[in-house]
N, C-alpha and C. Protein backbone atom coordinates (compact mmCIF):
# COMPACT_ATOMS: atom_id res chain seq x y z
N UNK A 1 8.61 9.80 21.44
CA UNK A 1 9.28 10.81 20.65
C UNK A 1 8.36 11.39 19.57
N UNK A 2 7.40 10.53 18.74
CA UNK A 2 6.62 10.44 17.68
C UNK A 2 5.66 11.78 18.46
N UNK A 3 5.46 11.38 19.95
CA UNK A 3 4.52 12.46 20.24
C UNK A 3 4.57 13.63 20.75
N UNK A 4 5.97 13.61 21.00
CA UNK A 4 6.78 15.18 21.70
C UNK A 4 6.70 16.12 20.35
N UNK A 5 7.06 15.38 19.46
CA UNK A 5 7.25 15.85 17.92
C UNK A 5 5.64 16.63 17.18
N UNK A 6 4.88 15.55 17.70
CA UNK A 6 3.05 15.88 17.07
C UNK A 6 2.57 16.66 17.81
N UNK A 7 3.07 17.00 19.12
CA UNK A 7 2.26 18.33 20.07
C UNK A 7 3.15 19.06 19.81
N UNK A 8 4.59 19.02 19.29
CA UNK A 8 5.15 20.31 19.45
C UNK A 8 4.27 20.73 18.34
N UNK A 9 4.37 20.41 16.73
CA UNK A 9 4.00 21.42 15.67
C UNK A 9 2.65 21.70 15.81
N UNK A 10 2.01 21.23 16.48
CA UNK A 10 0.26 21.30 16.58
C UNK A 10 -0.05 22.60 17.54
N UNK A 11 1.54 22.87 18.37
CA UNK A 11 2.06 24.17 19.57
C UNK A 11 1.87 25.12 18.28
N UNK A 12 3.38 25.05 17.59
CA UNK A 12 3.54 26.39 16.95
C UNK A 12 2.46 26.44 15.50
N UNK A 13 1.34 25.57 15.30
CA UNK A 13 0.28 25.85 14.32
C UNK A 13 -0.31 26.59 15.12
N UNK A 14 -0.65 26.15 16.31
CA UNK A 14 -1.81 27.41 16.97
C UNK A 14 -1.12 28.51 17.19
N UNK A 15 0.04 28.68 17.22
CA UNK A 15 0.61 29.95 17.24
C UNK A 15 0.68 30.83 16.06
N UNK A 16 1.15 30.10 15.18
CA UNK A 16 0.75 30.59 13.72
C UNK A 16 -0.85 31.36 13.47
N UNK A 17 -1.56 30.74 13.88
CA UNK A 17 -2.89 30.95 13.61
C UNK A 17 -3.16 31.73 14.41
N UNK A 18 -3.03 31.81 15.41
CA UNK A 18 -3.68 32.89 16.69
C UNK A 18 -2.71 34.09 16.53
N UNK A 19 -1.65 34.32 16.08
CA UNK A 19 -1.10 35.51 15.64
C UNK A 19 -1.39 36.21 14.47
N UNK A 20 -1.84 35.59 13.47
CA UNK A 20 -3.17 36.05 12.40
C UNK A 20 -3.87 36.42 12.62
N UNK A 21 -4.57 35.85 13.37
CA UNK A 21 -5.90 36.74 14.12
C UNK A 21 -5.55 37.90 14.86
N UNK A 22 -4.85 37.97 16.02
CA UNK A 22 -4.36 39.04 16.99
C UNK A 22 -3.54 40.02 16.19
N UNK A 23 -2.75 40.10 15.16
CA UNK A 23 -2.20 41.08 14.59
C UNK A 23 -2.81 42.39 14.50
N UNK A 24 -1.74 43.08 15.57
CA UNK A 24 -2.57 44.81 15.46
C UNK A 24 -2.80 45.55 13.80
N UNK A 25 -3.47 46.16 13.58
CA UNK A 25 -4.13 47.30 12.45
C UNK A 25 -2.75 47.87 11.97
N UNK A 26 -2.08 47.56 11.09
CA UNK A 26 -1.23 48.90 10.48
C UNK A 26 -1.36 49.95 11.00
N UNK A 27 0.32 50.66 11.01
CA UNK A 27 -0.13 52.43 11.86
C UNK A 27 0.20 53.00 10.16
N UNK A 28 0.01 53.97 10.36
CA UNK A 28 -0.23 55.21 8.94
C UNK A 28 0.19 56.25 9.58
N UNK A 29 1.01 57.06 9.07
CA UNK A 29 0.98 58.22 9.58
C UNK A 29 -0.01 59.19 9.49
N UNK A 30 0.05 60.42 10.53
CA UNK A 30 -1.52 61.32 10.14
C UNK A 30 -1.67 61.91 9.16
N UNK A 31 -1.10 62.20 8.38
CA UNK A 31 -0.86 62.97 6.92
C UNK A 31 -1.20 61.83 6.09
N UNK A 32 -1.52 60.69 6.37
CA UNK A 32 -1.63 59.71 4.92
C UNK A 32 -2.91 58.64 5.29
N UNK A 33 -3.93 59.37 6.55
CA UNK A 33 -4.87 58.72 6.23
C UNK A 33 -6.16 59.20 5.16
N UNK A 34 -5.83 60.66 4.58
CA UNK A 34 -6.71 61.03 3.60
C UNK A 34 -6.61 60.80 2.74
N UNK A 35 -5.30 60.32 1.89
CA UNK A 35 -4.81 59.48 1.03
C UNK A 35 -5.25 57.77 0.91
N UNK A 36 -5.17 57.34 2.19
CA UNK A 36 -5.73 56.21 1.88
C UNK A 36 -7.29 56.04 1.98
N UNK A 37 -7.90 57.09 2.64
CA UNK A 37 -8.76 56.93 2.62
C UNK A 37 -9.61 57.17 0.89
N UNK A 38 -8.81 58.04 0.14
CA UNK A 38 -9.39 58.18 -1.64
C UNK A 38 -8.85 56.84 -1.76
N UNK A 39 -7.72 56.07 -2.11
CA UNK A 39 -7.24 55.17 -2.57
C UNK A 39 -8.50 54.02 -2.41
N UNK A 40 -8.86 53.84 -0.75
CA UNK A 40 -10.04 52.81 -0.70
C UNK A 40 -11.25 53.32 -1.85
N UNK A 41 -11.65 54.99 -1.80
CA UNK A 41 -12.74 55.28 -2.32
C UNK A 41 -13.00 55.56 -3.66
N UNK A 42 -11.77 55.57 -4.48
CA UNK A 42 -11.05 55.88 -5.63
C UNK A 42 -11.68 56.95 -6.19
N UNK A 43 -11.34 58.15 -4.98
CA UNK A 43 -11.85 59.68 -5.46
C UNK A 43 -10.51 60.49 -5.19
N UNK A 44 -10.58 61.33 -5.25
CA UNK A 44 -9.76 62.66 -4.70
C UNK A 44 -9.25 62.97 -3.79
N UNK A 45 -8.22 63.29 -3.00
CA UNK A 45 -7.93 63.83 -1.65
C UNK A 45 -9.10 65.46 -1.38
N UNK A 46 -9.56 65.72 -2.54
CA UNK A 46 -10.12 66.74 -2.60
C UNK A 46 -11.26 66.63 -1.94
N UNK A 47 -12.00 65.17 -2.94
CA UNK A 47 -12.88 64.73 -1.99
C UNK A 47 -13.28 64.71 -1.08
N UNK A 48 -12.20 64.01 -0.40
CA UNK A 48 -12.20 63.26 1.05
C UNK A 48 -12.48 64.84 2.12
N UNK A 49 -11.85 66.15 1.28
CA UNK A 49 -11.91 67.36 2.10
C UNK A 49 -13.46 67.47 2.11
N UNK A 50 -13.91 67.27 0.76
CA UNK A 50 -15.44 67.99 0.56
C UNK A 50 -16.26 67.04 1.60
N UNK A 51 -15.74 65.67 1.60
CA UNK A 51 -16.98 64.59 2.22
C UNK A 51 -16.69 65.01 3.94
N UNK A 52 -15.56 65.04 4.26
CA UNK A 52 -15.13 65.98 5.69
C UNK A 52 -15.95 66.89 5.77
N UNK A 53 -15.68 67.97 4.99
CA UNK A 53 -16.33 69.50 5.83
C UNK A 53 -18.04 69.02 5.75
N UNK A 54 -18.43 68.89 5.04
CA UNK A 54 -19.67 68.13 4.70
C UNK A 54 -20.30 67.31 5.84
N UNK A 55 -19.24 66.60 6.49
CA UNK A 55 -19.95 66.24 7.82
C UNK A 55 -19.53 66.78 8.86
N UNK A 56 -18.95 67.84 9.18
CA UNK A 56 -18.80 68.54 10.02
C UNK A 56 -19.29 70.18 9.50
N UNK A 57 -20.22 70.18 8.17
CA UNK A 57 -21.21 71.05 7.99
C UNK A 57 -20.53 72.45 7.67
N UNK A 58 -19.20 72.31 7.21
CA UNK A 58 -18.74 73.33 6.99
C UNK A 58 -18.61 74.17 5.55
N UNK A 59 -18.61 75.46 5.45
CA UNK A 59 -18.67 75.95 3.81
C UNK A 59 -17.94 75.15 3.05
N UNK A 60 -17.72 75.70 1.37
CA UNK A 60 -17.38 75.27 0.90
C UNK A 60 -16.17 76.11 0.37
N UNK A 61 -16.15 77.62 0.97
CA UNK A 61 -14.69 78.29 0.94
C UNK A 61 -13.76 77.87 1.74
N UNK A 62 -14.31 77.53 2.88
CA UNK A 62 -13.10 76.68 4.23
C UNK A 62 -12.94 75.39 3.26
N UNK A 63 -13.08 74.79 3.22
CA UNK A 63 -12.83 73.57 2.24
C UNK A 63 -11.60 74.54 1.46
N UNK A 64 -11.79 75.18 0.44
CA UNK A 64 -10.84 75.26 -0.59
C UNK A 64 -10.07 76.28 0.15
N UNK A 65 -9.96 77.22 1.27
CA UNK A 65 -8.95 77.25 1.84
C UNK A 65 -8.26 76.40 3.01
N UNK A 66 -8.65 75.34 2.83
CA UNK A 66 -8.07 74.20 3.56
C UNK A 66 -7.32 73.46 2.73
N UNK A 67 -7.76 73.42 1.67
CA UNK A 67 -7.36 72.34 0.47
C UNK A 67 -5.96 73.21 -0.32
N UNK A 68 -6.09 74.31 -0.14
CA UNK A 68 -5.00 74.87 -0.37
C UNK A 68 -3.90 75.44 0.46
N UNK A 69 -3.83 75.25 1.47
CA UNK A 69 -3.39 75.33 2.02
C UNK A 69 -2.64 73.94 2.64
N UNK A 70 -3.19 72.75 2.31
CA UNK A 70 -2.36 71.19 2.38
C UNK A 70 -1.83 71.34 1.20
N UNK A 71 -2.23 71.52 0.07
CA UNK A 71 -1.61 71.70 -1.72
C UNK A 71 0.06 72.41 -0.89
N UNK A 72 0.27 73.79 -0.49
CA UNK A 72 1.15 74.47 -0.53
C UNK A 72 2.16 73.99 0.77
N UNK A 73 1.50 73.50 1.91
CA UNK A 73 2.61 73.53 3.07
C UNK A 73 2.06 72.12 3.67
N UNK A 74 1.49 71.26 3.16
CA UNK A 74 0.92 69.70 3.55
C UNK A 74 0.47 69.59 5.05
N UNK A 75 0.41 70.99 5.36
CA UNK A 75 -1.13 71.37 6.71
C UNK A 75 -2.03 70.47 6.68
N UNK A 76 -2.72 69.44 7.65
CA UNK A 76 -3.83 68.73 7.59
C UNK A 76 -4.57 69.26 8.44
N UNK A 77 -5.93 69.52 8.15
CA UNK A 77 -6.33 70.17 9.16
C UNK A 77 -7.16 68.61 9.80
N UNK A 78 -7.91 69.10 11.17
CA UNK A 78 -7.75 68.01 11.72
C UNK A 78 -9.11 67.13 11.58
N UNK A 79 -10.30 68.25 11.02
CA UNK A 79 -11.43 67.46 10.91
C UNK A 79 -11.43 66.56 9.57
N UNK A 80 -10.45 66.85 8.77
CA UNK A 80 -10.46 66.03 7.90
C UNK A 80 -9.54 64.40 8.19
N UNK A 81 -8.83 64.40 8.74
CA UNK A 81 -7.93 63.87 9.70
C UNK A 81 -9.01 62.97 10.32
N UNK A 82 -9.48 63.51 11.14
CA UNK A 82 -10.35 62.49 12.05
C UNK A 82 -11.52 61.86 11.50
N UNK A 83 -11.84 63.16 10.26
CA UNK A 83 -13.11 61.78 9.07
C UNK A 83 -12.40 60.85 8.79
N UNK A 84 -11.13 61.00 8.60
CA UNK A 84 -10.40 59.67 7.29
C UNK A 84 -10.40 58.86 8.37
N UNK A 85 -9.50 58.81 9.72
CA UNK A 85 -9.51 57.99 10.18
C UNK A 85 -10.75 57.05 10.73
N UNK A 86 -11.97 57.68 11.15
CA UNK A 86 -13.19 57.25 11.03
C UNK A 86 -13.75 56.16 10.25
N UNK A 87 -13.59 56.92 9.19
CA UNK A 87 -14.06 55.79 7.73
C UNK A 87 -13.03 54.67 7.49
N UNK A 88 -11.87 55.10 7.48
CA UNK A 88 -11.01 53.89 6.62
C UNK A 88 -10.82 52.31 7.59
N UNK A 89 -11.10 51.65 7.01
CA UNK A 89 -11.06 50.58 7.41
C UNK A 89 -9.35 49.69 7.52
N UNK A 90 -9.46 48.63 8.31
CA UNK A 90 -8.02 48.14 8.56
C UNK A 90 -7.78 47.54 7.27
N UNK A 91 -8.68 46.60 6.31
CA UNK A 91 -8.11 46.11 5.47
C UNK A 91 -7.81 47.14 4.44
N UNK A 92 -8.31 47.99 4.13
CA UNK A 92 -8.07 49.25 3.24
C UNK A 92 -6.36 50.06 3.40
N UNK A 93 -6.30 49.91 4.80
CA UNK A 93 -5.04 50.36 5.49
C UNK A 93 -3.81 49.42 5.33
N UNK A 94 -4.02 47.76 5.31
CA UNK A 94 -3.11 47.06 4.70
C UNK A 94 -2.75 47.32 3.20
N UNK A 95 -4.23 47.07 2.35
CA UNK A 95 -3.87 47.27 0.99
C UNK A 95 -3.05 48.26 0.53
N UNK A 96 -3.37 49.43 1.28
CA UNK A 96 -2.96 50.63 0.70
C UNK A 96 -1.38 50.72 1.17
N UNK A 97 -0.61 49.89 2.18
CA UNK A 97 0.26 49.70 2.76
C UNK A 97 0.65 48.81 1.49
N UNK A 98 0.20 47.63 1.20
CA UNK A 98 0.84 46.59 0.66
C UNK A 98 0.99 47.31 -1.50
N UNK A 99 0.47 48.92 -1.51
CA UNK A 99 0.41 48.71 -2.69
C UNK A 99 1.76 49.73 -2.76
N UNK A 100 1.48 50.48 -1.72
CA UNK A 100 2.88 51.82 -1.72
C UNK A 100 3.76 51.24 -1.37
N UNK A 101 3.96 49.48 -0.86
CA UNK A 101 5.25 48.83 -0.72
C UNK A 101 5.50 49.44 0.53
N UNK A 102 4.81 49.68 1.74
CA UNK A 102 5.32 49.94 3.27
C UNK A 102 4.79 48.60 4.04
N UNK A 103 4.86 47.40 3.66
CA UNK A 103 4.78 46.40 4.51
C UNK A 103 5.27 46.10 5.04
């Protein structure tokens, strides 16, 4: 009995543990990875536009009519979108989960 008892919990420890590890990445919605992505970098959403167009080599008027244009109707455009998601990392994506209280 002593040992049905010592392999069971030694079962659900490795389960414990191997589901720690395997736990998928937080999802984010697409509108809130440029947000988390300043939150990790503790700059600007503005930023995150300038460091975007910047690597996809674009002016700096498309920028501020991009940037105003999320300001007025929360339009993302998509290269900025696909930098954030690029850069931001999973633990950045928990924190930023665990600080806005969406855990």
């Amino acid at each position: 009995m002593v040992v049905f008892l010592a392999l069971t919990l030694a079962y659900l420890a490795g389960l414990l543990l191997l589901g720690r590890s395997r736990r998928p990445a937080p999802a984010l919605a697409y509108e809130e990875y440029p947000s988390c992505l300043a939150f990790a970098r503790r700059c600007s959403v503005y930023d995150v536009f300038r460091h975007a167009a910047a690597d996809w080599r674009f002016s700096g008027a498309k920028v501020e009519a991009d940037f105003q244009r999320y300001l007025r109707s929360g339009s993302l455009p998509h290269y900025v979108c696909r930098y954030a998601r690029r850069e931001v990392r999973t633990e950045e994506i928990r924190l930023y989960l665990l600080i806005t209280r969406r855990w």
